[in-house]
C-alpha atoms as a PDB file:
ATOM      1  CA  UNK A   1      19.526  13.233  18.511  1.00  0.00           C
ATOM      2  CA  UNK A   2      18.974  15.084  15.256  1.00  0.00           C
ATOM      3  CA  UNK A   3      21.137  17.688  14.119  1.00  0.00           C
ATOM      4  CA  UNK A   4      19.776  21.145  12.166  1.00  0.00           C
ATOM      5  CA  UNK A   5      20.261  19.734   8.369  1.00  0.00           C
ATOM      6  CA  UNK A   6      20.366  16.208   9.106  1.00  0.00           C
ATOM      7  CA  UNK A   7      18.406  13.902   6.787  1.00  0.00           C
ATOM      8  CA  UNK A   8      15.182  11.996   7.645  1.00  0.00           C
ATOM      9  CA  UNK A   9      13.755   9.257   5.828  1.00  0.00           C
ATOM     10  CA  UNK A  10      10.229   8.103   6.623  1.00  0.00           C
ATOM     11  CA  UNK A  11       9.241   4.031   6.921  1.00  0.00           C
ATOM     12  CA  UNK A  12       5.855   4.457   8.116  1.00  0.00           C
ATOM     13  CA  UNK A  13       4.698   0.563   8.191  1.00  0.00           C
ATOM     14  CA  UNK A  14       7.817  -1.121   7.207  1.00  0.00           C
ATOM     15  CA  UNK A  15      10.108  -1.068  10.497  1.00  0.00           C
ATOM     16  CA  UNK A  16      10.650  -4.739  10.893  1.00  0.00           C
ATOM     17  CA  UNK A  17      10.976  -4.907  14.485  1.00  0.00           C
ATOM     18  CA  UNK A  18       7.173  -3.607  14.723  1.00  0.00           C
ATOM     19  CA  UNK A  19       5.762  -5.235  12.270  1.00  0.00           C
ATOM     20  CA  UNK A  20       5.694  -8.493  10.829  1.00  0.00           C
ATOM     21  CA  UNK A  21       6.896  -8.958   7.315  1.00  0.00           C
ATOM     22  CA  UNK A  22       6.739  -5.259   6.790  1.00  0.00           C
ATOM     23  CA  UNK A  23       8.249  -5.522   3.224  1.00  0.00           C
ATOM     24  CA  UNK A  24       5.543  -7.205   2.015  1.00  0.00           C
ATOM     25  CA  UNK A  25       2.666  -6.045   0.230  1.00  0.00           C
ATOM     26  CA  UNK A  26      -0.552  -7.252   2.177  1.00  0.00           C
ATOM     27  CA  UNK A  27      -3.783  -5.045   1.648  1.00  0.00           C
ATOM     28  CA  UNK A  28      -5.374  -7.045   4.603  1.00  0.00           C
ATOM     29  CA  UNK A  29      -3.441  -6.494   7.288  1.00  0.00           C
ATOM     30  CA  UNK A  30      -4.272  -4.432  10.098  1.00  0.00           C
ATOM     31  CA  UNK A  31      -1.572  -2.252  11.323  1.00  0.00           C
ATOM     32  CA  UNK A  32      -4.046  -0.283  13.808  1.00  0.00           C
ATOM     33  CA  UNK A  33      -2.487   2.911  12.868  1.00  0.00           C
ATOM     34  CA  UNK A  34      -1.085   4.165   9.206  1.00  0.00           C
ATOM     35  CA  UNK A  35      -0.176   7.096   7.805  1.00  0.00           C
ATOM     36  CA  UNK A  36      -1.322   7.063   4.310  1.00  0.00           C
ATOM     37  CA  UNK A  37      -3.937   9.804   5.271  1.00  0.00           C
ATOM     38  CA  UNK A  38      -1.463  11.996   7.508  1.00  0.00           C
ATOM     39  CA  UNK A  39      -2.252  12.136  11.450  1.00  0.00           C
ATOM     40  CA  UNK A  40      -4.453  14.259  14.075  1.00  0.00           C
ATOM     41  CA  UNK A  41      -5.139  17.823  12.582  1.00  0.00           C
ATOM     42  CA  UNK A  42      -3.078  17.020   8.946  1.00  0.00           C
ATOM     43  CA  UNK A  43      -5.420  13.807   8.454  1.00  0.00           C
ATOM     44  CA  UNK A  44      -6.975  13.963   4.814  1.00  0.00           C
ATOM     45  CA  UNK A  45     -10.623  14.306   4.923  1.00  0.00           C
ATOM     46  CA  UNK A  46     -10.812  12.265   1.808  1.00  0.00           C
ATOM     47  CA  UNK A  47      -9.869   9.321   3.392  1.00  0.00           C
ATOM     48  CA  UNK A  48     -12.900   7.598   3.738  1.00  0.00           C
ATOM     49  CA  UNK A  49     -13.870   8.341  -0.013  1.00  0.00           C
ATOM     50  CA  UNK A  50     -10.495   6.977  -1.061  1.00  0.00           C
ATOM     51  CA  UNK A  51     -10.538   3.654   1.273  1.00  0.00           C
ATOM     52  CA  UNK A  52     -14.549   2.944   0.553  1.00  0.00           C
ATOM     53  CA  UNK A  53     -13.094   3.524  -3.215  1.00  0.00           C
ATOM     54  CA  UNK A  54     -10.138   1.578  -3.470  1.00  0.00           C
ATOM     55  CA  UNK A  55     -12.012  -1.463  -1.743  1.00  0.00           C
ATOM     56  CA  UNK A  56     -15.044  -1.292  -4.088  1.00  0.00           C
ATOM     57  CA  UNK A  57     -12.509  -1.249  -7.327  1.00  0.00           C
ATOM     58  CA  UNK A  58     -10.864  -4.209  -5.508  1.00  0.00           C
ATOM     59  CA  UNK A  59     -13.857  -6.239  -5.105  1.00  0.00           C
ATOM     60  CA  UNK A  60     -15.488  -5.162  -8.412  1.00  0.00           C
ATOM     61  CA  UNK A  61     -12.234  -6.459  -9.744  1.00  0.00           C
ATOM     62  CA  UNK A  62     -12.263  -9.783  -7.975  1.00  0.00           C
ATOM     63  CA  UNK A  63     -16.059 -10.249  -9.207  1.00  0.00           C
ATOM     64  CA  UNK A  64     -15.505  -9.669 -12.749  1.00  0.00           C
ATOM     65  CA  UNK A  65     -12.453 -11.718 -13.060  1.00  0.00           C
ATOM     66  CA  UNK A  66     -12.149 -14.363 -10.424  1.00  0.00           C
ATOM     67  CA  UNK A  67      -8.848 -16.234 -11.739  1.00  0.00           C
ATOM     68  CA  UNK A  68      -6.878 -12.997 -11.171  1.00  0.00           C
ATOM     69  CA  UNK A  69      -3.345 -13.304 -10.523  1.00  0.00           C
ATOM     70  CA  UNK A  70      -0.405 -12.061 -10.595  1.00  0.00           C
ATOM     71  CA  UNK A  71       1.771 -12.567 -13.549  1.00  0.00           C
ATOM     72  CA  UNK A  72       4.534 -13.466 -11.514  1.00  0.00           C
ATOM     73  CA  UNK A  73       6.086 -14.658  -8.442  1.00  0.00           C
ATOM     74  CA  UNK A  74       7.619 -11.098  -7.531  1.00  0.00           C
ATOM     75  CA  UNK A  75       6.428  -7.683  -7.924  1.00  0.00           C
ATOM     76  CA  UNK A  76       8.814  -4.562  -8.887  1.00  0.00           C
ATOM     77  CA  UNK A  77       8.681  -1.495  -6.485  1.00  0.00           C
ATOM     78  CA  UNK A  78       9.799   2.060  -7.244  1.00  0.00           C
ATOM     79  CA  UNK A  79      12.654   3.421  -5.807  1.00  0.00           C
ATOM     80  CA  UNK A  80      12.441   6.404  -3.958  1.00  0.00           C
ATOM     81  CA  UNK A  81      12.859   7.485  -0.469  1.00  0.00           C
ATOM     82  CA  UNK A  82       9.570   9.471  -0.126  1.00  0.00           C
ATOM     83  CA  UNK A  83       7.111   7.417  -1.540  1.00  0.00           C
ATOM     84  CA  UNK A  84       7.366   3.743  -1.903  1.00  0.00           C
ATOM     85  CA  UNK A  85       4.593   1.660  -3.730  1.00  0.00           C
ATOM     86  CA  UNK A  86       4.686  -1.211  -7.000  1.00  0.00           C
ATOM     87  CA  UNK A  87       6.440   0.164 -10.000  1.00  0.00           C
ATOM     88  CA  UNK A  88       4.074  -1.907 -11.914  1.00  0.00           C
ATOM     89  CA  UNK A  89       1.564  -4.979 -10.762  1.00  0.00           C
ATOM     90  CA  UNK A  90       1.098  -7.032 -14.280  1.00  0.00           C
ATOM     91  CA  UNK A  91      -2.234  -9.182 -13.067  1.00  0.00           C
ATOM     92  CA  UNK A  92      -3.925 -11.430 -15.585  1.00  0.00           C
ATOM     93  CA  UNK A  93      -7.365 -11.120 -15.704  1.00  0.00           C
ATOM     94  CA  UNK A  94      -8.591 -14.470 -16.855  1.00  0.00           C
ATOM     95  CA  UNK A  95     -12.063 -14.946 -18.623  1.00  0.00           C
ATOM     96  CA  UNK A  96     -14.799 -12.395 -17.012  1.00  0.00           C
ATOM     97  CA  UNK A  97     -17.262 -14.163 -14.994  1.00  0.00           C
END
């Protein structure tokens, strides 16, 4: 039970008993619901723009430079207890195609 002035943090796709390595960044897996785009009546109408976006950049990306990797073996994330994403993703590109 919540109090009146309690504190709530949000882990939308990272509670480890529902989902399987939910620490881990994995653009391909299917978590049959997120809430990146909100829910119901608060859903972002954008959010077909922005997916159909982000996975043409990703695949333009992995055309251009097909030895893409990551610089190293870990990735930094940003603190924070509202939004949570990569501080920084250092890739190297590798000759173009």
């Amino acid at each position: 039970m919540r109090n009146l002035g309690d504190f709530v943090l949000g882990w939308a796709i990272r509670d480890e008993t529902v989902f399987e390595r939910a620490a881990q960044l994995d653009i391909r897996r299917d978590v049959g619901r997120i809430m990146s785009f909100g829910m119901g009546i608060h859903f972002c109408l954008g959010a077909p723009l922005a997916r159909m976006e982000g996975e043409i950049a990703f695949a333009t990306l992995a055309r251009a430079f097909p030895d893409l990797s990551l610089v190293f073996d870990t990735v930094r994330w940003r603190p924070g207890a509202v939004f949570h994403g990569l501080q920084e993703l250092p890739l190297a590109l590798g000759p173009p195609f």
